[in-house]
C-alpha atoms as a PDB file:
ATOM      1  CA  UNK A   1     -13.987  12.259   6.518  1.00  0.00           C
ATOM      2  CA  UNK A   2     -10.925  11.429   8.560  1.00  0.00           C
ATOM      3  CA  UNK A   3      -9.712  12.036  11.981  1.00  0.00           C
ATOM      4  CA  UNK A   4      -6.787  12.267  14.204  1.00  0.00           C
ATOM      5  CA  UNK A   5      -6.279  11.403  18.000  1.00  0.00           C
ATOM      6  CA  UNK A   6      -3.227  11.599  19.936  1.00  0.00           C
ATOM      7  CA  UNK A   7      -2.367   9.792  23.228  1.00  0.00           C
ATOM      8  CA  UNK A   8      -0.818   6.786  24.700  1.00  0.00           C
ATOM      9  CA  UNK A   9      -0.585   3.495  23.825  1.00  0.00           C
ATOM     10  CA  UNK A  10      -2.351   1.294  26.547  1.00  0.00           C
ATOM     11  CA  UNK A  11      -2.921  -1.706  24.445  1.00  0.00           C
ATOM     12  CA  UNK A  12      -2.202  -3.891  21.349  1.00  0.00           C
ATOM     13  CA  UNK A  13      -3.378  -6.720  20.894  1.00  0.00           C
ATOM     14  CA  UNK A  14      -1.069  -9.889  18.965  1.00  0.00           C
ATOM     15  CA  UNK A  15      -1.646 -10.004  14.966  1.00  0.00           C
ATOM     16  CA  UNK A  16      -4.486 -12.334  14.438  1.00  0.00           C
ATOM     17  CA  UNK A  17      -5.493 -13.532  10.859  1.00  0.00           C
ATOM     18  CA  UNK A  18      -9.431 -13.650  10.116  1.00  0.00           C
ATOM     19  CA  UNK A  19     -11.391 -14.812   7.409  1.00  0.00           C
ATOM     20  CA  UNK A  20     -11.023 -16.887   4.470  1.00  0.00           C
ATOM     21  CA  UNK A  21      -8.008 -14.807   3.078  1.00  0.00           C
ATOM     22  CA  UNK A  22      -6.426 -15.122   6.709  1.00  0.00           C
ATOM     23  CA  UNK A  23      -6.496 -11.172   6.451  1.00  0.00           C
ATOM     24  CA  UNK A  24      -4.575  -9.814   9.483  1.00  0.00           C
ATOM     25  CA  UNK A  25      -6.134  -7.442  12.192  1.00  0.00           C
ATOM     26  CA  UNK A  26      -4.854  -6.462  15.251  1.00  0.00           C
ATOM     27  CA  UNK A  27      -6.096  -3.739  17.748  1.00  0.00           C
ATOM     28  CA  UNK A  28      -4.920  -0.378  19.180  1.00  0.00           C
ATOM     29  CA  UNK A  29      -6.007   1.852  22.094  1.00  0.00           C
ATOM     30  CA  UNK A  30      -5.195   4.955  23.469  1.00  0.00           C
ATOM     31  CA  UNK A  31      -5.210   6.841  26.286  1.00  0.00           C
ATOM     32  CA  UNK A  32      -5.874  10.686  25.683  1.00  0.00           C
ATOM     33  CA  UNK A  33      -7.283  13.514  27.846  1.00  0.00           C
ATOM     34  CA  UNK A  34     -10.478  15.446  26.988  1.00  0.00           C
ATOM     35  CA  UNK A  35     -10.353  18.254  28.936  1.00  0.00           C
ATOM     36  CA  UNK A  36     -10.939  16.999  32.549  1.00  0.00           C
ATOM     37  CA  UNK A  37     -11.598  13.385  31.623  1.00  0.00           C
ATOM     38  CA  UNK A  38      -9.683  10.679  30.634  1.00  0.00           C
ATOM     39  CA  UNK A  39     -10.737   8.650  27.457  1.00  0.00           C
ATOM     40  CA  UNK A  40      -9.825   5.313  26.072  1.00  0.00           C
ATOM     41  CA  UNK A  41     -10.505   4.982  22.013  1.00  0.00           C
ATOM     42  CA  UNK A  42      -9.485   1.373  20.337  1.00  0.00           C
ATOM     43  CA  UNK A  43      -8.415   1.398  16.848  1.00  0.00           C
ATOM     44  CA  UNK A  44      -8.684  -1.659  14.324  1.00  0.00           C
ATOM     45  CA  UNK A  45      -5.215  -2.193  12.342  1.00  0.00           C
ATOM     46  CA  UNK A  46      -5.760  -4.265   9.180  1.00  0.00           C
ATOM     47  CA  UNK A  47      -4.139  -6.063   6.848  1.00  0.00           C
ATOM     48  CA  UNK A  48      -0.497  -4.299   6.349  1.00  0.00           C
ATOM     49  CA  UNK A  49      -0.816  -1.825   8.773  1.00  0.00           C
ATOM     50  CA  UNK A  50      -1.151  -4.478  11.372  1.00  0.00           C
ATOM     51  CA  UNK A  51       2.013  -5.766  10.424  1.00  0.00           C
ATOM     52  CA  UNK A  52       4.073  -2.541  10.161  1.00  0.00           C
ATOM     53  CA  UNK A  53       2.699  -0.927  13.307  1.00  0.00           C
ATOM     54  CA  UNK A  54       5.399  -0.050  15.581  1.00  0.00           C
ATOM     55  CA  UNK A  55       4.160   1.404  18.151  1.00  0.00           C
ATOM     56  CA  UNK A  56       4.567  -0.569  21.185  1.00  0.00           C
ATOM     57  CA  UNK A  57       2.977  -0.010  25.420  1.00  0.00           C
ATOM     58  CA  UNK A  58       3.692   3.336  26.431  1.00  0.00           C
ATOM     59  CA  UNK A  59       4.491   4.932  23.296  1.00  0.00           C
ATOM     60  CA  UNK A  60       3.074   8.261  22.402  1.00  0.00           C
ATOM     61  CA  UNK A  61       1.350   8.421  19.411  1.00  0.00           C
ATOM     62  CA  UNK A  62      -0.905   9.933  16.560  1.00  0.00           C
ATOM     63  CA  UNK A  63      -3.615   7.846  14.885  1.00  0.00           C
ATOM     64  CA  UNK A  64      -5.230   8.877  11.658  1.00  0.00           C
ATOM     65  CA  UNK A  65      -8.543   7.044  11.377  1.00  0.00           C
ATOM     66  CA  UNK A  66     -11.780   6.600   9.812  1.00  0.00           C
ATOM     67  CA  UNK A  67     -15.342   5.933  11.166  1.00  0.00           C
ATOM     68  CA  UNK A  68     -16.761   2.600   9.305  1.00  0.00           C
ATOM     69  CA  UNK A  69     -20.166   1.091   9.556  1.00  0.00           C
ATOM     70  CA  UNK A  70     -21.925  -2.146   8.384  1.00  0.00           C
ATOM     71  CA  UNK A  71     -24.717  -3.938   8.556  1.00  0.00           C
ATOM     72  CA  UNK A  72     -24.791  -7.638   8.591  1.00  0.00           C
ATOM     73  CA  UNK A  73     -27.759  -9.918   9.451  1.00  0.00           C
ATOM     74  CA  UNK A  74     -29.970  -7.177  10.430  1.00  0.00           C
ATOM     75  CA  UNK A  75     -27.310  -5.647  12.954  1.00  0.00           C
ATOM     76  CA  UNK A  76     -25.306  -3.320  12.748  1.00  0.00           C
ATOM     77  CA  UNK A  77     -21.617  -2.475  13.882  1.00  0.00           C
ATOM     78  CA  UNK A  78     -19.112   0.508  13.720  1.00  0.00           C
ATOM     79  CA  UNK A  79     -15.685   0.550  14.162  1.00  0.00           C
ATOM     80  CA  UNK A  80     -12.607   2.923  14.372  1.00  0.00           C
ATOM     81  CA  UNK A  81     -10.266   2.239  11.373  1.00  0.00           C
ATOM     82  CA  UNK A  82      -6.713   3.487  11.800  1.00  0.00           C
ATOM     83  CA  UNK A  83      -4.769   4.012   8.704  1.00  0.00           C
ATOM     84  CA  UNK A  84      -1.917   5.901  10.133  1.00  0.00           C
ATOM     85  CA  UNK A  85       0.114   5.584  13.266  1.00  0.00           C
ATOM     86  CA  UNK A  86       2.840   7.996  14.118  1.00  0.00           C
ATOM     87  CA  UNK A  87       4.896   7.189  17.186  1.00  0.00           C
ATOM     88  CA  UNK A  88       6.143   9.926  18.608  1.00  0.00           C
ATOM     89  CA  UNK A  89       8.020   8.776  21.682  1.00  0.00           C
ATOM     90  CA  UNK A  90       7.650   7.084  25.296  1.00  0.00           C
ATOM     91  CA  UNK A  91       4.827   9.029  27.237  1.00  0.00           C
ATOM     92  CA  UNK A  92       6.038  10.181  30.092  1.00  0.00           C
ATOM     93  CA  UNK A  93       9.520  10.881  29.152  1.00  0.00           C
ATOM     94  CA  UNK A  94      10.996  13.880  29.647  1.00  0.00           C
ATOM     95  CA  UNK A  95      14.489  14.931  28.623  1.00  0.00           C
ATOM     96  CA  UNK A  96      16.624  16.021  31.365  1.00  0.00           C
ATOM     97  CA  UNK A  97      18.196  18.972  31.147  1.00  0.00           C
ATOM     98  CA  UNK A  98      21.911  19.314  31.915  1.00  0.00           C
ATOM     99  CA  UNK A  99      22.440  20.898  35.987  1.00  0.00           C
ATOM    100  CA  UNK A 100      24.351  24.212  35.611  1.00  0.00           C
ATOM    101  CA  UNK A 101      27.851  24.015  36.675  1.00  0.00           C
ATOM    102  CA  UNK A 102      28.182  25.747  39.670  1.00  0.00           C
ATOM    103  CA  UNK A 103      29.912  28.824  40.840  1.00  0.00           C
ATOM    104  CA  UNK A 104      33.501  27.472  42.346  1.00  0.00           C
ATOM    105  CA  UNK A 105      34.124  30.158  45.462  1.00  0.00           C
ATOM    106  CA  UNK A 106      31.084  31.963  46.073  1.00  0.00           C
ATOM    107  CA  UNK A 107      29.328  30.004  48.861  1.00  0.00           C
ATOM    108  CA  UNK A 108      26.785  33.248  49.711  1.00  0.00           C
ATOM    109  CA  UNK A 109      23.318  30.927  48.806  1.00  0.00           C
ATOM    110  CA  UNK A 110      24.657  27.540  50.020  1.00  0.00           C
ATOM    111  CA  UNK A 111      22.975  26.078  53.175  1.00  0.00           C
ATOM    112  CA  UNK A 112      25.741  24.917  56.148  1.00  0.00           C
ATOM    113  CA  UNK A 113      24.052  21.713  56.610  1.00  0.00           C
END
């Protein structure tokens, strides 16, 4: 079963390279409101995805991901696998819309001052 989120990039962590095949992995979180409350989810990017991730601090984006879990020495560990990333823009930008030109001559709604 997959699942999507969509928020704001708060972190992302450098490429690192793990294991013996020097597999790379780097890290993602969000930002994203749940109705009142604000969450933070981290993602885990591997191996190309890590590399071709281009979302950067502040972007806007939508994560497709999958729930993994493990077992290894008697524990046990879950993790948030992204598999997609879609940026979608800078969060918190807002296009500006162009002022209507104003009415040359009629000064009826204009303050004096």
């Amino acid at each position: 079963m997959s699942y999507t989120s969509t928020g704001e990039v708060i972190a992302l962590t450098p490429i690192e390279h793990v294991g013996q095949n020097g597999m790379a992995k780097r890290q993602l979180v969000i930002k994203f409101k749940d109705g009142e409350h604000e969450q933070i989810q981290p993602f885990t990017l591997w191996r190309e995805r890590a590399e071709k991730c281009s979302a950067t601090v502040g972007s806007r984006v939508v994560v497709s991901w999958d729930y993994k879990g493990r077992e290894y020495h008697g524990k046990y560990y879950a993790d948030a696998v992204a598999w997609k990333v879609e940026v979608q823009g800078q969060a918190g930008s807002v296009q500006q819309q162009q002022p209507a030109p104003s009415q040359q001559g009629d000064t009826s709604d204009t303050l004096p001052f």
